[in-house]
Protein backbone atom coordinates (compact mmCIF):
# COMPACT_ATOMS: atom_id res chain seq x y z
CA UNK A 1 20.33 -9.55 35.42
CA UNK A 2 17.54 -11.78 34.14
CA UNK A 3 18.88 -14.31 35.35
CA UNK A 4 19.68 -13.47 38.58
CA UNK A 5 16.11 -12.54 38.85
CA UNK A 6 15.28 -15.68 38.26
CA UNK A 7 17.08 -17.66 40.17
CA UNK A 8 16.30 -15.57 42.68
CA UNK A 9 12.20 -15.82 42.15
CA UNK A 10 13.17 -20.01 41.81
CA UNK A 11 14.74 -19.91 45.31
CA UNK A 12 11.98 -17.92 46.43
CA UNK A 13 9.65 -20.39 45.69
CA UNK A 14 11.52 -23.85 46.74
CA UNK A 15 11.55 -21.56 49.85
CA UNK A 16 7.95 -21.56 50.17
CA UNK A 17 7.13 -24.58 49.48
CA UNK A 18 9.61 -26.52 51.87
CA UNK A 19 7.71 -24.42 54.16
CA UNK A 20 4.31 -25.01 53.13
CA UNK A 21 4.72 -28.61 53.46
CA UNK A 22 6.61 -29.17 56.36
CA UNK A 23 4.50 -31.56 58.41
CA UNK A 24 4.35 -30.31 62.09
CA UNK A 25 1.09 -29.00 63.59
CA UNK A 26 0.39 -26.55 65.53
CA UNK A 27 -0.61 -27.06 69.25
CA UNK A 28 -2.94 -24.21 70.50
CA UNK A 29 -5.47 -24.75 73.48
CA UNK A 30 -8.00 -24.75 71.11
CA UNK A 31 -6.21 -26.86 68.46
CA UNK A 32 -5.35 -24.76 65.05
CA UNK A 33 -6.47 -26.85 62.37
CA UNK A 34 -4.57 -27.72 59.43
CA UNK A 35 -1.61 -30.99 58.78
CA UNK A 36 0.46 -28.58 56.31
CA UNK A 37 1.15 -25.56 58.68
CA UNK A 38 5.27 -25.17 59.68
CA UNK A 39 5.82 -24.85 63.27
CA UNK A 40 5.97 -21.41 64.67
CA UNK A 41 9.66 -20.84 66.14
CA UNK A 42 9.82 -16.78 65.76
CA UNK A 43 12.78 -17.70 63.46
CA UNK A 44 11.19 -18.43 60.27
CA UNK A 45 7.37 -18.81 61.08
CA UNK A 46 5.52 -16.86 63.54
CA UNK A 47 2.38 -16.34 64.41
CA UNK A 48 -0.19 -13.13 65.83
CA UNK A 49 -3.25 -13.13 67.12
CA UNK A 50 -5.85 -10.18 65.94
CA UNK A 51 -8.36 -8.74 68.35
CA UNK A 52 -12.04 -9.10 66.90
CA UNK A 53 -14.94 -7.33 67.88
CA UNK A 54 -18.50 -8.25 67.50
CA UNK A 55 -21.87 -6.35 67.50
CA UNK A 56 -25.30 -8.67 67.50
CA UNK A 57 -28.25 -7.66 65.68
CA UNK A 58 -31.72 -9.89 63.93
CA UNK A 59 -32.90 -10.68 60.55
CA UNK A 60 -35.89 -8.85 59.37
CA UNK A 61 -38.64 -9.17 57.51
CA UNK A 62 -36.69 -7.10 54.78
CA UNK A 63 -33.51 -8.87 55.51
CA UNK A 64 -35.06 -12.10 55.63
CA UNK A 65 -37.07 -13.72 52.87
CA UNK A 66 -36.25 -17.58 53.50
CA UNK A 67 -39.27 -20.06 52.85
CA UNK A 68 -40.47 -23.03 54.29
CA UNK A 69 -40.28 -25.83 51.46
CA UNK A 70 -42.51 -28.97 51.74
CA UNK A 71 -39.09 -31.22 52.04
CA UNK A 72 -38.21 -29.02 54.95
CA UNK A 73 -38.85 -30.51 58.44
CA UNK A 74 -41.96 -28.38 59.81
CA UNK A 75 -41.64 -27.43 63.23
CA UNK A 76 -44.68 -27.00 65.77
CA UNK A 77 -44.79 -25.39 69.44
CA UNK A 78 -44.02 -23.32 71.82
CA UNK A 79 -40.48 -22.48 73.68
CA UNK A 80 -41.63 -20.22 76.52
CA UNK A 81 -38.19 -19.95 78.18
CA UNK A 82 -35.06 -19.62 76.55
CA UNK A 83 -32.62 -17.61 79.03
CA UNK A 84 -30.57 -16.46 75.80
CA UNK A 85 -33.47 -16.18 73.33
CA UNK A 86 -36.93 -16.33 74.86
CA UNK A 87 -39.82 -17.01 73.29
CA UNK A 88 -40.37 -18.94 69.77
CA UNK A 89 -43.74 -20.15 68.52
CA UNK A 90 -43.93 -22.77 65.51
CA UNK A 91 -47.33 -23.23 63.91
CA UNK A 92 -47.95 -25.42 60.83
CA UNK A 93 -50.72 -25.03 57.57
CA UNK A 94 -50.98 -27.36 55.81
CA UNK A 95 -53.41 -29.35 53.09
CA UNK A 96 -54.24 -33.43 53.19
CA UNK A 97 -56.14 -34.76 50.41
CA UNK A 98 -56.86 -37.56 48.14
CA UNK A 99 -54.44 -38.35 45.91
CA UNK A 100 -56.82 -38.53 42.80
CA UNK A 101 -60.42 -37.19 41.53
CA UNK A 102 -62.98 -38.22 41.62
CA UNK A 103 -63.21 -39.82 45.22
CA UNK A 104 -65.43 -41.59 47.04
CA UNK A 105 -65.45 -43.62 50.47
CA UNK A 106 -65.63 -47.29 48.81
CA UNK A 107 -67.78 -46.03 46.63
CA UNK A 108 -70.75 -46.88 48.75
CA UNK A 109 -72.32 -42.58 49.28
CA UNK A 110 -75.36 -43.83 50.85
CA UNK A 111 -74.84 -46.11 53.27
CA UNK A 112 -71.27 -44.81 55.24
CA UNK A 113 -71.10 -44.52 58.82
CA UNK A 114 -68.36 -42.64 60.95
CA UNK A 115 -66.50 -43.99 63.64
CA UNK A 116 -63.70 -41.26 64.12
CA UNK A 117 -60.97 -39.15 62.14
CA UNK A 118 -57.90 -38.94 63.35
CA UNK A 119 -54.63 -36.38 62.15
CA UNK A 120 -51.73 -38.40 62.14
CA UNK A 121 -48.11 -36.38 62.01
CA UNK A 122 -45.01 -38.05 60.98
CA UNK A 123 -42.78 -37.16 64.06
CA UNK A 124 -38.99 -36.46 63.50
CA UNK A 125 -37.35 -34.79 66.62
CA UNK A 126 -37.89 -32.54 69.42
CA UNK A 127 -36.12 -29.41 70.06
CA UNK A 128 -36.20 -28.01 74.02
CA UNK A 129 -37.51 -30.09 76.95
CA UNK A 130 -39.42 -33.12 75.58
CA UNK A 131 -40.92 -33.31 79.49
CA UNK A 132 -43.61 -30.94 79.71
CA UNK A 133 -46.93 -31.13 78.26
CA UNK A 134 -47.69 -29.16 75.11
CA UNK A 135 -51.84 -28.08 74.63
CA UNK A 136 -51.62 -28.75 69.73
CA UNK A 137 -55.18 -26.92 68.92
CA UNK A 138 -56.12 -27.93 65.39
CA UNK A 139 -58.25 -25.40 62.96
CA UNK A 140 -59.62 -25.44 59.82
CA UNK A 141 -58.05 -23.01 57.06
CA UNK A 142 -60.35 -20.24 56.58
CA UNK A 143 -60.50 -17.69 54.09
CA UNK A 144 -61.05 -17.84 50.56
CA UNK A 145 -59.86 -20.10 47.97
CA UNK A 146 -56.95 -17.72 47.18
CA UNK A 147 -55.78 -17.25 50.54
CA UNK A 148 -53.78 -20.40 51.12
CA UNK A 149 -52.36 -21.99 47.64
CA UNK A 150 -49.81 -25.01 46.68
CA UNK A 151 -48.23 -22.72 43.98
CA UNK A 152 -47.29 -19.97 46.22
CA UNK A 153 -44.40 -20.18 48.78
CA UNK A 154 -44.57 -18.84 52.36
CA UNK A 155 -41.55 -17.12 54.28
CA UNK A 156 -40.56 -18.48 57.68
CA UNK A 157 -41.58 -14.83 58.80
CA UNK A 158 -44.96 -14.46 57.54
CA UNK A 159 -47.85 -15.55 59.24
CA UNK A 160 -51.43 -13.92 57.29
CA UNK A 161 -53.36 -17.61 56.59
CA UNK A 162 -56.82 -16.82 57.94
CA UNK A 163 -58.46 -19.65 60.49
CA UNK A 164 -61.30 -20.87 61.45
CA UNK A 165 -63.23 -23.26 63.68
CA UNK A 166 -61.56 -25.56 65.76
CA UNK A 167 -61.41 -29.13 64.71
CA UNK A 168 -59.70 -30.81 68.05
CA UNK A 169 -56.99 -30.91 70.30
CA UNK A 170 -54.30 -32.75 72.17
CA UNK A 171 -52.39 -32.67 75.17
CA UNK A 172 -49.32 -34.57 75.26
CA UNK A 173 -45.65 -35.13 76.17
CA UNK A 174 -43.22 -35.05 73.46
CA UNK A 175 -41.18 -37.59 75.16
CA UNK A 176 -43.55 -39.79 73.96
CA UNK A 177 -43.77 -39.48 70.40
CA UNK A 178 -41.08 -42.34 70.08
CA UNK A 179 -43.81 -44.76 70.97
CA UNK A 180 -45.02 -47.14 68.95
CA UNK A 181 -49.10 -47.33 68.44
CA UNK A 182 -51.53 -49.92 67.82
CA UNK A 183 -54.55 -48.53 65.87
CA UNK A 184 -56.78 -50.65 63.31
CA UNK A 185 -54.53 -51.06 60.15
CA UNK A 186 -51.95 -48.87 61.26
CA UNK A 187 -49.06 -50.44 63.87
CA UNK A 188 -45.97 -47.79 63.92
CA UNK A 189 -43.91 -45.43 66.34
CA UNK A 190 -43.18 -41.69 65.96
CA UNK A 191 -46.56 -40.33 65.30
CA UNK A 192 -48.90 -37.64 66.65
CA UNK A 193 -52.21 -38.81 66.94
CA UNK A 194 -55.20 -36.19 67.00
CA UNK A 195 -58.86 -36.91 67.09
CA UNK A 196 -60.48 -34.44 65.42
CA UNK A 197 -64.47 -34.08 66.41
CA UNK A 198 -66.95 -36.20 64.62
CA UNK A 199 -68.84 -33.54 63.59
CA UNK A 200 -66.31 -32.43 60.45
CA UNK A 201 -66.06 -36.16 59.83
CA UNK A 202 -69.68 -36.49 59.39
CA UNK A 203 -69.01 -33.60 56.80
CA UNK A 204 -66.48 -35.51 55.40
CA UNK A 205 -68.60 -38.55 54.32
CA UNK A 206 -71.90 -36.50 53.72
CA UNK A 207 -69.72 -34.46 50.83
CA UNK A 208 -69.85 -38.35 48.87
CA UNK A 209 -73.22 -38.64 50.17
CA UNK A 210 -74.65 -35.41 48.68
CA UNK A 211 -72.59 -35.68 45.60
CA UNK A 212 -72.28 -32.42 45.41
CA UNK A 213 -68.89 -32.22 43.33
CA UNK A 214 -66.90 -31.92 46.18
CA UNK A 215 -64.51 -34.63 45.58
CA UNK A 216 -64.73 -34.35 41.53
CA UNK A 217 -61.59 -32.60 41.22
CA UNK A 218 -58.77 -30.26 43.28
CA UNK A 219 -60.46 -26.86 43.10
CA UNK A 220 -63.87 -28.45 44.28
CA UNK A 221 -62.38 -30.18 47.50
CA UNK A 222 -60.58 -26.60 48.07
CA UNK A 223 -63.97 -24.72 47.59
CA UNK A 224 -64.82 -27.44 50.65
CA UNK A 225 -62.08 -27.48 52.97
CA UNK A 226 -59.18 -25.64 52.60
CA UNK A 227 -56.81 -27.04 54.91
CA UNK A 228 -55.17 -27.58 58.57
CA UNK A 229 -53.82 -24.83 60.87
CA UNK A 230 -52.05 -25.97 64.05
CA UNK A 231 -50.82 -24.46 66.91
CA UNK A 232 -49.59 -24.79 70.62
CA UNK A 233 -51.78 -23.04 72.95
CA UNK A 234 -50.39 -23.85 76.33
CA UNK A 235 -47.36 -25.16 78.08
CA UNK A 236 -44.57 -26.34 76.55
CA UNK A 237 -40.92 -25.76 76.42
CA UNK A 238 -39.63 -27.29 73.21
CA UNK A 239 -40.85 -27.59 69.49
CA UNK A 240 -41.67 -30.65 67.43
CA UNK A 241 -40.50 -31.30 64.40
CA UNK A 242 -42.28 -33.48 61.35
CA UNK A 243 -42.26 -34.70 58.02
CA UNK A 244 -45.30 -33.46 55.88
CA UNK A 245 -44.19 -36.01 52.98
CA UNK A 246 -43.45 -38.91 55.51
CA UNK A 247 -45.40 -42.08 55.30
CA UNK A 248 -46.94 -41.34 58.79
CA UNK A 249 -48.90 -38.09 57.91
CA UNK A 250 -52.07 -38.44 56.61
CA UNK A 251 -55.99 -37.84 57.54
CA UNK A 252 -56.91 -41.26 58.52
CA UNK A 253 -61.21 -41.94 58.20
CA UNK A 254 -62.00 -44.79 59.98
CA UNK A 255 -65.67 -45.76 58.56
CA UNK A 256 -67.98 -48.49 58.01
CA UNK A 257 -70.45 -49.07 55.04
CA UNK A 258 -73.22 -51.60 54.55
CA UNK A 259 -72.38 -54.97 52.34
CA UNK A 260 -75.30 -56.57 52.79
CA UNK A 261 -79.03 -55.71 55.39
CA UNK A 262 -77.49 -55.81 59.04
CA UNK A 263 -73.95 -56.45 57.95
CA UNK A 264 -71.16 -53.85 58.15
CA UNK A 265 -67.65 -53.21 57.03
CA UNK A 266 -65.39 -51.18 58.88
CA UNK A 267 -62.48 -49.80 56.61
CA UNK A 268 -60.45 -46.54 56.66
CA UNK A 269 -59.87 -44.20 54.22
CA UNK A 270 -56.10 -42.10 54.27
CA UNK A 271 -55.78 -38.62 52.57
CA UNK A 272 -52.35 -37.47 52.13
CA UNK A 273 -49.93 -34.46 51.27
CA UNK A 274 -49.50 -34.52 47.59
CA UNK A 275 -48.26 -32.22 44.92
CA UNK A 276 -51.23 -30.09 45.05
CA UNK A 277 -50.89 -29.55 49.17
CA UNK A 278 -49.88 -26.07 50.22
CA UNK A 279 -47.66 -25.75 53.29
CA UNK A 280 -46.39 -23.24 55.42
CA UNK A 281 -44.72 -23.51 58.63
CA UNK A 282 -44.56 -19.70 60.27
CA UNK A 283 -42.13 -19.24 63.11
CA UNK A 284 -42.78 -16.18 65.59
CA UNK A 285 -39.37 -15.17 67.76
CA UNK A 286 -39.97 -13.03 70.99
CA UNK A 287 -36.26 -11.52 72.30
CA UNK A 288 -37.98 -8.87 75.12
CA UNK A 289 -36.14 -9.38 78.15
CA UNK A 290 -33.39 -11.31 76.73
CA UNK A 291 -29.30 -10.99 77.23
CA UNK A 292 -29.47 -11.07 73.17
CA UNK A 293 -32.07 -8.46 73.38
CA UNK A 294 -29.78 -6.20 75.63
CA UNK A 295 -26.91 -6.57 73.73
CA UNK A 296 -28.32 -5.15 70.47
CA UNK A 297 -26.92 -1.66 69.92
CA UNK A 298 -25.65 -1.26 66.84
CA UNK A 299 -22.24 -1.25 65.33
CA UNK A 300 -20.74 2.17 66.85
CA UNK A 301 -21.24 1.25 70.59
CA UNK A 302 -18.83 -1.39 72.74
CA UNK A 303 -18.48 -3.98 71.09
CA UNK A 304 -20.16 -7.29 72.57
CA UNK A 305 -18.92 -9.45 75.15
CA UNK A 306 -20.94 -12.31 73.73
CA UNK A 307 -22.23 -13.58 70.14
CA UNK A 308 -25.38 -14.59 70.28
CA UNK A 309 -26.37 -17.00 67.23
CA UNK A 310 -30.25 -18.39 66.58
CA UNK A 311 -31.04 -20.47 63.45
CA UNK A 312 -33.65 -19.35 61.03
CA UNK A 313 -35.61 -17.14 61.45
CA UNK A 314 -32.85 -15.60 63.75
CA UNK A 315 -30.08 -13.64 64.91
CA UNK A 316 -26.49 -12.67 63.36
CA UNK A 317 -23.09 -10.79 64.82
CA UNK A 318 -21.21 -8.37 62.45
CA UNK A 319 -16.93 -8.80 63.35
CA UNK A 320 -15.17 -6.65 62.64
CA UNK A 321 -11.13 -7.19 62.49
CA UNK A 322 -9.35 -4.03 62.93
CA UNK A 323 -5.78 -4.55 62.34
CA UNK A 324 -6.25 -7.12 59.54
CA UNK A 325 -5.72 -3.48 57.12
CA UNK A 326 -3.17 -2.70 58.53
CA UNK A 327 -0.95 -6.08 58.33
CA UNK A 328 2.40 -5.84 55.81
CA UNK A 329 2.98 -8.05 53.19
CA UNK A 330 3.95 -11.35 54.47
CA UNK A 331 3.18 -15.38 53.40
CA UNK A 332 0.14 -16.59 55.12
CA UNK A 333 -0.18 -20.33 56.17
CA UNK A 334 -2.99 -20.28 57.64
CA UNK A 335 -5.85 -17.56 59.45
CA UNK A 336 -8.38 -19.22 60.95
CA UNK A 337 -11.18 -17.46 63.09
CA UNK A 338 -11.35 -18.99 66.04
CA UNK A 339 -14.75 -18.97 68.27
CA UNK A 340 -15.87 -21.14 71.41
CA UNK A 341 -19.08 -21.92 72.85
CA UNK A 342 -19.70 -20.28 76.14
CA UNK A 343 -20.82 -22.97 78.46
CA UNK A 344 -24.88 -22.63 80.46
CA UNK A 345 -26.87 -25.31 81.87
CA UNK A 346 -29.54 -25.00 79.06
CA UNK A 347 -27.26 -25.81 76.19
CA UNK A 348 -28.53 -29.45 76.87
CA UNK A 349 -32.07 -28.79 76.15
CA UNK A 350 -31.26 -25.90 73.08
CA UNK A 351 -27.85 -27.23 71.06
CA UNK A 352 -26.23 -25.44 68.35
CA UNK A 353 -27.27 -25.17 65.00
CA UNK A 354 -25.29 -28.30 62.98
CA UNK A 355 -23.70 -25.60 60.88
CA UNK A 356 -22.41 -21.87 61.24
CA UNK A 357 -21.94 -19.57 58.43
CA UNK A 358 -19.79 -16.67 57.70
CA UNK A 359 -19.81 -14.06 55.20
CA UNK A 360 -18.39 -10.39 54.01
CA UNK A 361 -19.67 -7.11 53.51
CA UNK A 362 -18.76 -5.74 50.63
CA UNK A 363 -18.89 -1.90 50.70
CA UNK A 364 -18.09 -1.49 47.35
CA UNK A 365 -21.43 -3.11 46.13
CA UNK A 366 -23.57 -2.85 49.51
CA UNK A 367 -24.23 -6.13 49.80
CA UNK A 368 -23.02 -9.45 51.85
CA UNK A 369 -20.65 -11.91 49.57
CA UNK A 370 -18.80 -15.13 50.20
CA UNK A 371 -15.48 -15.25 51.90
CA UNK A 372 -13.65 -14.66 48.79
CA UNK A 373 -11.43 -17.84 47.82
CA UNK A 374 -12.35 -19.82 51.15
CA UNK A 375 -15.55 -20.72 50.40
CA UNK A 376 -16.15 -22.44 47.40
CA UNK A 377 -19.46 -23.34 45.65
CA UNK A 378 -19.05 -25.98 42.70
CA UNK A 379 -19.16 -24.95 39.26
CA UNK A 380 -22.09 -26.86 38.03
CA UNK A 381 -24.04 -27.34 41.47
CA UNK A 382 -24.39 -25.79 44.44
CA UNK A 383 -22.89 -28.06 46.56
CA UNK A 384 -20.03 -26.49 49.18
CA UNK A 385 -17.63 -26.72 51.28
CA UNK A 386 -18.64 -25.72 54.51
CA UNK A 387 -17.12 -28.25 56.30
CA UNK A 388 -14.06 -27.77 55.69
CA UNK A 389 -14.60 -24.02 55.57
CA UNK A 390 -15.37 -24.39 59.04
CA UNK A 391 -19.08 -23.73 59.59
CA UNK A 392 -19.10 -27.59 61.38
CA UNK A 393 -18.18 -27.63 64.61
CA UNK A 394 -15.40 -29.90 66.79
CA UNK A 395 -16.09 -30.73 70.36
CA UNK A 396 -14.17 -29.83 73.03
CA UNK A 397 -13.68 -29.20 76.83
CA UNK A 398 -13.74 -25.83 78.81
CA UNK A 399 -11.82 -24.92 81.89
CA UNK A 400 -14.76 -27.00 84.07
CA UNK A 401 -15.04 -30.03 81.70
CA UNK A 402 -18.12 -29.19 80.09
CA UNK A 403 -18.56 -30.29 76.87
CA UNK A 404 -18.68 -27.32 74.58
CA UNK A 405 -18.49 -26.48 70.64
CA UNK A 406 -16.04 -24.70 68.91
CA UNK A 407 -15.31 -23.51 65.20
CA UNK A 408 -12.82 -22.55 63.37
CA UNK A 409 -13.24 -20.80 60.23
CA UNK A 410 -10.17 -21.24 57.17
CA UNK A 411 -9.74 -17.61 56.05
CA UNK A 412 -6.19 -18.46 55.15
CA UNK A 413 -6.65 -17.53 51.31
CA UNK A 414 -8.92 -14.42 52.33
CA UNK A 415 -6.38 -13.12 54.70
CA UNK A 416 -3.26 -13.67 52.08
CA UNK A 417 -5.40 -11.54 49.09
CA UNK A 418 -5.82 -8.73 51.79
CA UNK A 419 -2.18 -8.66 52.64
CA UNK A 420 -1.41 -8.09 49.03
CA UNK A 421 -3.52 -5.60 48.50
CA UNK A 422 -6.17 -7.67 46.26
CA UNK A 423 -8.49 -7.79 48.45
CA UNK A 424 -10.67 -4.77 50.92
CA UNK A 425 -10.24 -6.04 54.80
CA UNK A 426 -14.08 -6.57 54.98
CA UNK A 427 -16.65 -6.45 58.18
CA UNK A 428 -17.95 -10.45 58.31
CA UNK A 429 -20.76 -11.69 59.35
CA UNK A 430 -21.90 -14.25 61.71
CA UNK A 431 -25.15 -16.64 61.16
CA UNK A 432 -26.89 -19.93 60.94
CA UNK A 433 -29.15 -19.58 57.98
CA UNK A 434 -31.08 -22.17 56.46
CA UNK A 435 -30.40 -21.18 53.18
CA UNK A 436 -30.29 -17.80 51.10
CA UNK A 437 -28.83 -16.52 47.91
CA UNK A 438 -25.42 -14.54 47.72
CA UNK A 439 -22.57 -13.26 45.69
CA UNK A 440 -19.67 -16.04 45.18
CA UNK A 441 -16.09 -15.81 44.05
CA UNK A 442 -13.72 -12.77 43.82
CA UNK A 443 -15.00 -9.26 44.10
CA UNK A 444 -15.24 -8.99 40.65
CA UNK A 445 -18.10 -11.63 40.71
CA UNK A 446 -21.76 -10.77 40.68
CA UNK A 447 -23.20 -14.20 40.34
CA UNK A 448 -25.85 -15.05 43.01
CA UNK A 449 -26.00 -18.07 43.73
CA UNK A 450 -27.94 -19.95 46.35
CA UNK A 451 -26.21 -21.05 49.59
CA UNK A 452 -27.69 -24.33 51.96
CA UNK A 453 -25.95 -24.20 55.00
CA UNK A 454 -29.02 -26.06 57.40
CA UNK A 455 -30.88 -27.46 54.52
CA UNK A 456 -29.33 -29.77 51.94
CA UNK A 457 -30.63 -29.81 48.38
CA UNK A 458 -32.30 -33.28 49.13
CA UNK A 459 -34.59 -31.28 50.38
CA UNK A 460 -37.31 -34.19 49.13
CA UNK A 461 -36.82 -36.59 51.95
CA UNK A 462 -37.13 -34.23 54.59
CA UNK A 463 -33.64 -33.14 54.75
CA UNK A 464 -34.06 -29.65 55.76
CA UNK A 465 -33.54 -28.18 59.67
CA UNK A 466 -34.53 -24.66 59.77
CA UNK A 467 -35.36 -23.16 62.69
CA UNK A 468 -33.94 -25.45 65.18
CA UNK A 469 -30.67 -24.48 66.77
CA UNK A 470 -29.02 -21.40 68.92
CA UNK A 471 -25.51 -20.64 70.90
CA UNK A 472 -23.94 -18.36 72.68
CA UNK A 473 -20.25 -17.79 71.53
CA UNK A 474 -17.41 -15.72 73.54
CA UNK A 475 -17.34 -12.42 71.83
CA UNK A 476 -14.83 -10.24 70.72
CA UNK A 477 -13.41 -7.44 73.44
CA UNK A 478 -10.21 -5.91 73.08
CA UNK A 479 -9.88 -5.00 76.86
CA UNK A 480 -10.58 -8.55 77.89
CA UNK A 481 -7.88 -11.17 78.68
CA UNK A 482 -10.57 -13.79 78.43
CA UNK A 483 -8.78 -16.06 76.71
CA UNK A 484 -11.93 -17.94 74.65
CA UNK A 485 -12.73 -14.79 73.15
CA UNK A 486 -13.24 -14.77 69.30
CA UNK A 487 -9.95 -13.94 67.74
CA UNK A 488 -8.24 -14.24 64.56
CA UNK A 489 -4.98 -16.67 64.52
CA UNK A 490 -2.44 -15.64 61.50
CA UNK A 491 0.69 -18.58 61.03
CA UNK A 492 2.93 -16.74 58.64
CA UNK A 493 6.46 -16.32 57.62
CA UNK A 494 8.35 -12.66 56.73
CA UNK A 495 9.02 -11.54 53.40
């Protein structure tokens, strides 16, 4: 009898794995990934497609606790018409300083002479219409000392930095931020230039002409000036994005000082973000009036005919998969979530976030996990894999020929432990987070462990893209026979 068993279980196997590796793949409209996946000929594959449905909701204040780091790209401006979305404004704080203690302007205090300050911003990319003019107002930090601090982080969400007087403003196109300028010691492109008025750069010098300590060390300068607060305060359609440690932001004071009776030297004097600048880059979302805003009713209503998805600080859709419990034991080859991007003029001017992510609910511990043994962090890092989980997106065509995006998330291994009873069939959830901290692993884990799905962890170089990004995704309606409605594929052969 032994045996028999095992020849039987041997069989079994050899089975499976003829199967598993049989080279044909499968063509679906919207291309099922995978080069291992046996062809489906109701004989001995086959293959069903679950209905999903979807309810949108937002992150919170509570629900949402993700910070802007000084590595991130810092986004500034207004979008005042989003059809899907609405309204986002993008402010920046911000310190620039010199780099060591005790200054001084060529060490000449009693003989400088102003000609202008200028903020320069190192410029990175535009998000929205670059074409209409944007109204940057620049302010001073107000407050006291305490208020605004390079040791404390600030959430995308949060937005209590006191201001005070302005210092200048711009009006500009972002178009033209690509340019290239010619200023006195300074020939480069993607900047934005802002005079600031000559009054706080008279203040500026007369600190090293009073010698009153204000440049003797870090606390001093802060008892002085406390920092930059910018915002756009008209038009626009788009935000800007830049690079506080870039080579191309810094305070520039253009001065002269006397060398000799009647002779002058004009020089310029650059202050910069060090490791001793606070930063925070608040990010304000208004949804009234909105198709996302309408479609927010909870999880107990219809579900949603559309998925609407905004990068951080931003929007997520719970799916829920009602006949995944219910599915008998069978071998799974593959389960892949299938969404597509549903096509609008404005997609042009507001792309996708470059990566989607999508996680479980876990009743059992009433919180959000991983897709248990999909989505895998390493070991000794927290590098992942959410490419090949499928949080990046391919390209493809619609019924019109417009280019759209669609994903396709591997649940295969997911779907397989909830077949065999190993695993709960969980609600997911839908988002494009910069970054947060999660359970990993099987259900038995309770590791957290932190997650970058629009950041990387070279966050250093300016590697991190918050904020920028939104789409609207078919949803998930059983009566519909839309057929680009979120749905869950399962290839699979009987048992």
């Amino acid at each position: 009898m032994k045996k028999k068993y095992l020849a039987l279980t041997l069989g079994t196997i050899i089975t499976s794995l003829l199967i598993l590796f049989s080279c044909t793949k499968i063509n679906e409209a919207t291309e099922l990934g995978g080069n291992l996946i046996p062809p489906v000929d109701n004989i001995h594959t086959f293959d069903t497609t679950l209905e999903v449905q979807v309810f949108n909701d937002s992150f919170t204040v509570v629900t949402d606790s993700t910070i802007a780091l000084p590595g991130f790209t810092h986004f500034l401006g207004k979008i005042s018409n989003d059809p899907f979305f609405g309204k986002t404004n993008a402010q920046m704080f911000f310190e620039l300083k010199p780099s060591t203690y005790r200054f001084t302007f060529a060490d000449k205090p009693d003989s400088l002479h102003l000609d202008s300050v200028v903020l320069i911003m190192d410029y990175v990319q535009t998000y929205g219409d670059s074409t209409l003019p944007q109204t940057v107002n620049v302010y001073e930090v107000g407050g006291n000392i305490t208020d605004f601090r390079y040791d404390t982080t600030y959430r995308y969400r949060e937005n209590s930095i006191p201001r005070a007087g302005l210092l200048g403003f711009k009006t500009f196109l972002p178009k033209n931020l690509d340019d290239s300028v010619k200023v006195f010691q300074d020939t480069t492109a993607r900047q934005l230039r802002i005079r600031l008025n000559d009054a706080f750069g008279q203040r500026l010098l007369a600190y090293d002409t009073a010698n009153n300590g204000a440049y003797s060390s870090d606390s001093n300068f802060r008892q002085n000036f406390k920092g930059f607060a910018l915002e756009s305060v008209a038009g626009g359609n788009a935000i800007m994005g830049f690079n506080l440690l870039g080579a191309n932001t810094k305070l520039a004071i253009y001065y002269r000082y006397d060398v000799a009776p009647g002779d002058l030297d004009t020089t310029v004097a650059y202050w910069n973000f060090t490791g001793l600048s606070a930063e925070a880059n608040p990010v304000s979302r208004d949804y009234s009036g909105t198709p996302f805003a309408a479609s927010v009713n909870g999880t107990t209503g219809p579900p949603d005919a559309f998925s609407f998805i905004q990068n951080t600080p931003g929007t997520f859709s719970t799916i829920k998969v009602p006949g995944l419990a219910g599915l008998n034991n069978r071998i799974v080859h593959r389960a892949e979530l299938i969404m597509e991007e549903a096509w609008d003029a404005t997609d042009s001017l507001f792309p996708p976030p470059p990566r989607l992510y999508l996680d479980a609910y876990d009743p059992s511990k009433s919180a959000y996990r991983s897709i248990p043994y999909d989505f895998n962090l390493e070991s000794t890092s927290n590098n992942n894999n959410i490419t090949t989980f499928g949080g990046v997106p391919f390209r493809a065509l619609d019924n019109a020929n417009h280019s759209i995006y669609t994903w396709h998330f591997n649940l295969s291994r997911y779907v397989q432990n909830v077949v065999i009873g190993k695993e709960p069939a969980m609600d997911l959830r839908l988002s494009a987070p910069a970054y947060f901290a999660e359970e990993t692993g099987p259900t038995s884990s309770t590791v957290k462990r932190s997650i970058y799905v629009n950041t990387t962890l070279d966050v250093a170089n300016g590697s991190g893209i918050p904020v920028m990004g939104r789409v609207r995704l078919y949803g998930g309606d059983a009566t519909s026979v839309n057929p680009h409605r979120m749905r869950l594929r399962i290839v699979y052969s009987k048992i």
